[in-house]
N, C-alpha and C. Protein backbone atom coordinates (compact mmCIF):
# COMPACT_ATOMS: atom_id res chain seq x y z
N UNK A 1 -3.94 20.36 -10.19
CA UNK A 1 -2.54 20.67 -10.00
C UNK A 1 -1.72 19.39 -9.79
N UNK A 2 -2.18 18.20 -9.03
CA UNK A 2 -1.59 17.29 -8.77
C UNK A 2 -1.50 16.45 -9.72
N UNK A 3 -2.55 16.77 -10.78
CA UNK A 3 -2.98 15.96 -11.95
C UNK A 3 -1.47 16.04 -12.98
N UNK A 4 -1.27 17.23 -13.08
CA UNK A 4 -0.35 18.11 -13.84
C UNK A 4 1.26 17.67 -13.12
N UNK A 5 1.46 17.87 -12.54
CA UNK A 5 2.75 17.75 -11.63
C UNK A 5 3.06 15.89 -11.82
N UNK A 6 1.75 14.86 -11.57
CA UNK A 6 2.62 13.82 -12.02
C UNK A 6 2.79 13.22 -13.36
N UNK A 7 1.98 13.93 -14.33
CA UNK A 7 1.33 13.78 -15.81
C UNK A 7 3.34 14.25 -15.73
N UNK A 8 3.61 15.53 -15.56
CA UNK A 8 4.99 15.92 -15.83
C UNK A 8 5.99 14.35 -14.96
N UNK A 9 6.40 14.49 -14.45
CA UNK A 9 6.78 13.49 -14.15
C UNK A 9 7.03 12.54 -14.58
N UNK A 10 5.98 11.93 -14.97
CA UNK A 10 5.42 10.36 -15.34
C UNK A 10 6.28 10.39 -17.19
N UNK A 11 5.87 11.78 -17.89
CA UNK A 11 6.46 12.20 -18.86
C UNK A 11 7.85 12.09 -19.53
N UNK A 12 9.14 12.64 -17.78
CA UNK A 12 10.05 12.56 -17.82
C UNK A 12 10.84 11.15 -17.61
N UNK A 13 10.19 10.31 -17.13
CA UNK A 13 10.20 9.33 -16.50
C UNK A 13 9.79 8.02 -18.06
N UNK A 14 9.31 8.29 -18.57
CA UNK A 14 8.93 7.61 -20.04
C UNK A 14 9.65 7.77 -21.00
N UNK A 15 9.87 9.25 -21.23
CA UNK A 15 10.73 9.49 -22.21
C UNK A 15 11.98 9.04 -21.95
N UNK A 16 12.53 9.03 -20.95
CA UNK A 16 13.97 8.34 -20.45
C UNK A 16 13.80 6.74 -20.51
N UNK A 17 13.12 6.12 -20.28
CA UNK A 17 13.02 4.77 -20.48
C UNK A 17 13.11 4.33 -21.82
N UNK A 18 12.32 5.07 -22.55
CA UNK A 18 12.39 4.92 -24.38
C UNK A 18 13.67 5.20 -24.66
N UNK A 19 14.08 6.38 -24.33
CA UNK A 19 15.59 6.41 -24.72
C UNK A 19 16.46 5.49 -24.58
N UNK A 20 16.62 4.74 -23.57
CA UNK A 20 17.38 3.76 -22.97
C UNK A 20 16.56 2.32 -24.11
N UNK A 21 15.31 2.17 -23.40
CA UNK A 21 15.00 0.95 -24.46
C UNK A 21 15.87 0.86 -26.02
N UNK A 22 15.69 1.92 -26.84
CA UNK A 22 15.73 2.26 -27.97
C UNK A 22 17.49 1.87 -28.09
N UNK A 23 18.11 2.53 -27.46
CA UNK A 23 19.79 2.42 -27.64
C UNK A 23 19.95 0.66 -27.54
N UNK A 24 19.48 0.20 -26.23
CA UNK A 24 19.66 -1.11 -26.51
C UNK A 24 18.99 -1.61 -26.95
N UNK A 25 17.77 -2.08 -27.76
CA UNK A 25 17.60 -2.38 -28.63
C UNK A 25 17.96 -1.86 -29.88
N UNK A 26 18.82 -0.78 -30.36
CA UNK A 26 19.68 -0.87 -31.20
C UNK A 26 21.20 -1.69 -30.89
N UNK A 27 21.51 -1.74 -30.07
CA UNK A 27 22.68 -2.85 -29.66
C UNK A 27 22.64 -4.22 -30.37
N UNK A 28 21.61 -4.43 -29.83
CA UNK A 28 20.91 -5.86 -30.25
C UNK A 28 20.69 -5.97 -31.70
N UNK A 29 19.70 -5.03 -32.07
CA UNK A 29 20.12 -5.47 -33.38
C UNK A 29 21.39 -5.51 -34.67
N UNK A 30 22.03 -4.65 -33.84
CA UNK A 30 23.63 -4.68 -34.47
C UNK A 30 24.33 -5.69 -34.05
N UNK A 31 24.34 -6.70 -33.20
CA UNK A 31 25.09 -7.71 -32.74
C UNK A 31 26.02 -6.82 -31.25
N UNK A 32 25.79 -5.84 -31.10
CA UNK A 32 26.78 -5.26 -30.42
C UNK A 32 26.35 -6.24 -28.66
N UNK A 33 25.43 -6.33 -28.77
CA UNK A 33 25.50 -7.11 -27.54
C UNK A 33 23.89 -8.65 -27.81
N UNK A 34 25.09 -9.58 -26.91
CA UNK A 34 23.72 -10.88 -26.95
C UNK A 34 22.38 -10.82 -26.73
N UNK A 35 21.19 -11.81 -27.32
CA UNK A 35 20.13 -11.56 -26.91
C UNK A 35 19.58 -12.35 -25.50
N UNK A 36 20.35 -11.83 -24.38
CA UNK A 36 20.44 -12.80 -22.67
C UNK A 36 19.69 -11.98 -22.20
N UNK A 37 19.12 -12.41 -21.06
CA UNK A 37 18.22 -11.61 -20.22
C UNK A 37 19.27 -10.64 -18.72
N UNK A 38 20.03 -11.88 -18.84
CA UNK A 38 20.74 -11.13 -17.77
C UNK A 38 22.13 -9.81 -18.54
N UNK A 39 22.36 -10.31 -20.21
CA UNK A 39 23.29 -8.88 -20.39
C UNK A 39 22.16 -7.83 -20.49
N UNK A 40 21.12 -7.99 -21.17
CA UNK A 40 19.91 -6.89 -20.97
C UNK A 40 19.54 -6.20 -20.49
N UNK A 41 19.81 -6.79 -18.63
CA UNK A 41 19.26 -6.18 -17.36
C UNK A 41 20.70 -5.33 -16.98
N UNK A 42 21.96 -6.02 -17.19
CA UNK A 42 23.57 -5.07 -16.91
C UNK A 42 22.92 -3.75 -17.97
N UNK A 43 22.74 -3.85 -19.51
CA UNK A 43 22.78 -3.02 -20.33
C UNK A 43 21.59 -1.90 -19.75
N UNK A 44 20.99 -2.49 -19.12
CA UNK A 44 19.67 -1.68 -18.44
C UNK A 44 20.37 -0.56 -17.66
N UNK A 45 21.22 -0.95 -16.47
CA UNK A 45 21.53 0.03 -15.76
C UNK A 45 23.13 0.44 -16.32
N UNK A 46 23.75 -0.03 -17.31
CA UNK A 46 25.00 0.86 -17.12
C UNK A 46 24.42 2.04 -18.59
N UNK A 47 23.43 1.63 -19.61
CA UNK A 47 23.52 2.51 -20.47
C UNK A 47 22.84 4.26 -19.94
N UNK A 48 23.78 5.35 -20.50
CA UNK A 48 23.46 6.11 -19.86
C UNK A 48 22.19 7.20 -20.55
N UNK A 49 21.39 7.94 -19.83
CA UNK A 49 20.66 8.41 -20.29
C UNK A 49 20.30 9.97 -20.64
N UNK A 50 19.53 10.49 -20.97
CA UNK A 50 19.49 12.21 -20.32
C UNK A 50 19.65 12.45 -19.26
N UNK A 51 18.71 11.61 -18.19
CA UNK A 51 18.66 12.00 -17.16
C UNK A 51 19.78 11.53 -15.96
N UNK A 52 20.01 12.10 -15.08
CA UNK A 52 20.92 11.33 -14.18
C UNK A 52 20.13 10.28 -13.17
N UNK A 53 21.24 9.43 -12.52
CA UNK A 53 20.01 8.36 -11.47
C UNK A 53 19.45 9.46 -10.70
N UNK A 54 19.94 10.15 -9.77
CA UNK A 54 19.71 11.08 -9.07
C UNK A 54 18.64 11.64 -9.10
N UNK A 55 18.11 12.57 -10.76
CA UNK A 55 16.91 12.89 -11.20
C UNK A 55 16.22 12.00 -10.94
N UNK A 56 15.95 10.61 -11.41
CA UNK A 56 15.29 9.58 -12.17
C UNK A 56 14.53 9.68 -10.74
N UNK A 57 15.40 9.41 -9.50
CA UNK A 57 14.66 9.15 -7.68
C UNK A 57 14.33 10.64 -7.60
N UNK A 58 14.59 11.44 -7.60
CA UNK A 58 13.55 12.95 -7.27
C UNK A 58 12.25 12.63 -7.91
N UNK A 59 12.24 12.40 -9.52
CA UNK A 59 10.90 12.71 -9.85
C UNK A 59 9.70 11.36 -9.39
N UNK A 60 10.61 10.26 -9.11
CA UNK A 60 9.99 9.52 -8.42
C UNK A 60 9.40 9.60 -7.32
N UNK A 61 10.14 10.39 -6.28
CA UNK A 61 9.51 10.79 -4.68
C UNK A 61 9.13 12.05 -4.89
N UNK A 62 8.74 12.39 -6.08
CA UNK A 62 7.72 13.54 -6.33
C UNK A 62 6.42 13.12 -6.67
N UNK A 63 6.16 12.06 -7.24
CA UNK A 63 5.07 11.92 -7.83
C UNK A 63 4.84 10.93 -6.40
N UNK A 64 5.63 10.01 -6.01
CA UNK A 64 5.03 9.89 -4.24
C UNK A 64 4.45 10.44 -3.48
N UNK A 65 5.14 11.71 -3.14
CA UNK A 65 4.49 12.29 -2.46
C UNK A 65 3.71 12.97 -2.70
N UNK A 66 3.18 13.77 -3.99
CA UNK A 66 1.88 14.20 -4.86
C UNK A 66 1.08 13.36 -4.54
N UNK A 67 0.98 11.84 -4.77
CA UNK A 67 0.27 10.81 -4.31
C UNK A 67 -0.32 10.94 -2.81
N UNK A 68 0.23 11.16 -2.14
CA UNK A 68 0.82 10.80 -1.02
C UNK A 68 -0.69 11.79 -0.09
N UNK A 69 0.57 13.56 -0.68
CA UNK A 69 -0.66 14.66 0.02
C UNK A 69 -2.05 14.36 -0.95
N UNK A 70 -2.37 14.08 -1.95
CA UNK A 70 -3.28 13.89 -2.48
C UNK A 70 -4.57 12.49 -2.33
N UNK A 71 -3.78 11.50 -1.56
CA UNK A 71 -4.67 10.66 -0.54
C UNK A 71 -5.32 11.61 0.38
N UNK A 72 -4.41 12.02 1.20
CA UNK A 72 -4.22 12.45 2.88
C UNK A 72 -5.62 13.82 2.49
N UNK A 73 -5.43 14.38 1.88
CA UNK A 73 -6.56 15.73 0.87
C UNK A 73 -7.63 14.58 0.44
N UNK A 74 -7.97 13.85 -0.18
CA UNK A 74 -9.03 13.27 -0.14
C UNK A 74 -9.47 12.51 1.24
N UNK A 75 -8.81 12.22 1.97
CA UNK A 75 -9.49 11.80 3.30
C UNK A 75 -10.14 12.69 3.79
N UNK A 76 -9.44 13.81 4.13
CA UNK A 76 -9.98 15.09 4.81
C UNK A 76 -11.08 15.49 4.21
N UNK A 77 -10.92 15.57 2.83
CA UNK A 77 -12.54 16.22 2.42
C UNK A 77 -14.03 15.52 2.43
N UNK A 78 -13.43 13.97 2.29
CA UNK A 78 -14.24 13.24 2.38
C UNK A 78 -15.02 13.41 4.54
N UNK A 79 -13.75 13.08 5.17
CA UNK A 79 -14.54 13.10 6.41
C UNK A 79 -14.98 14.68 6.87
N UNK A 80 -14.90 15.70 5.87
CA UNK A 80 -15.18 17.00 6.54
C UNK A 80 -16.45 16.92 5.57
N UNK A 81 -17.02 16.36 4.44
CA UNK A 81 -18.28 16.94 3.55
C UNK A 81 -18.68 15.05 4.93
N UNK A 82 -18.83 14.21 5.26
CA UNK A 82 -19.27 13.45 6.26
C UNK A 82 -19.87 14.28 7.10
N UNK A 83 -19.12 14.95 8.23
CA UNK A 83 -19.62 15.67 9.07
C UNK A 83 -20.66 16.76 8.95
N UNK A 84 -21.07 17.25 7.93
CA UNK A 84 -21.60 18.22 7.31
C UNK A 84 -22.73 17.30 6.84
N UNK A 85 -22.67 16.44 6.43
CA UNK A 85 -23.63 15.52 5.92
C UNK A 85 -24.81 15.03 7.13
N UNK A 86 -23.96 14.34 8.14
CA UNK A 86 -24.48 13.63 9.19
C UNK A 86 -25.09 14.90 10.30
N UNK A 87 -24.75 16.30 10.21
CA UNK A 87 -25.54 17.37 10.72
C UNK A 87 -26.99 17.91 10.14
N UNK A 88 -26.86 17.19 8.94
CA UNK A 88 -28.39 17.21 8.39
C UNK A 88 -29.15 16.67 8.37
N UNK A 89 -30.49 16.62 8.69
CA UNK A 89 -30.93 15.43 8.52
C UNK A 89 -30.66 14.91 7.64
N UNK A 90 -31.44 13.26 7.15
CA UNK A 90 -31.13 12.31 6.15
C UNK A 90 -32.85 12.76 5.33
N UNK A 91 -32.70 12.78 4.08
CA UNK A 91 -33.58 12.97 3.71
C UNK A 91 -34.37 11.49 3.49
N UNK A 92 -33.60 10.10 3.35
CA UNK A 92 -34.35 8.75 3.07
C UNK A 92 -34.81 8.16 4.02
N UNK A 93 -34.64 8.76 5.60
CA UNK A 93 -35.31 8.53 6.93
C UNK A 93 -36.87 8.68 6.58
N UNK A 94 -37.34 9.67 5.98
CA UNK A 94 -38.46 9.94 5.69
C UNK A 94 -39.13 9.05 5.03
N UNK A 95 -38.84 7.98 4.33
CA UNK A 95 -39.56 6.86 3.47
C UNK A 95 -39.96 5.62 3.95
């Protein structure tokens, strides 16, 4: 599930970047704007996209926090199959 939720994400989040890449680098190659690093980085944030900024930070602190409970869920299972472990004997004590 968590796999899925940032696969989506990560999705929306790509496809909007291409979009944006793509427009300005059509700029560029029309002359419509210089080849500078710093008009590049302005053209970066004023060209607009599908998505709003707004979106762009949700799906970001979505896939955070997917991250996030999905650490915190592997800790737990890890120290709960531990405990369960260390109530058994060890079977390589025996060797």
């Amino acid at each position: 599930m968590a796999f899925a939720i940032t696969i989506s994400c990560l999705l929306f989040i790509i496809t909007e970047v291409f979009q944006r890449a793509n427009i300005i680098a059509e700029k560029i190659i029309h002359g419509e704007i210089v080849y500078d690093i710093a008009i590049i980085r302005e053209q970066i944030l004023l060209t607009p996209g599908a998505l709003s900024e707004g979106t762009m930070n949700a799906l970001s602190i979505v896939i955070g926090m997917v991250w996030l409970i999905s650490m915190l869920d592997s800790y737990y299972l890890a120290r709960r199959q531990e405990a369960t472990c260390s109530n058994q004997e060890n079977p390589l004590s025996l060797i």
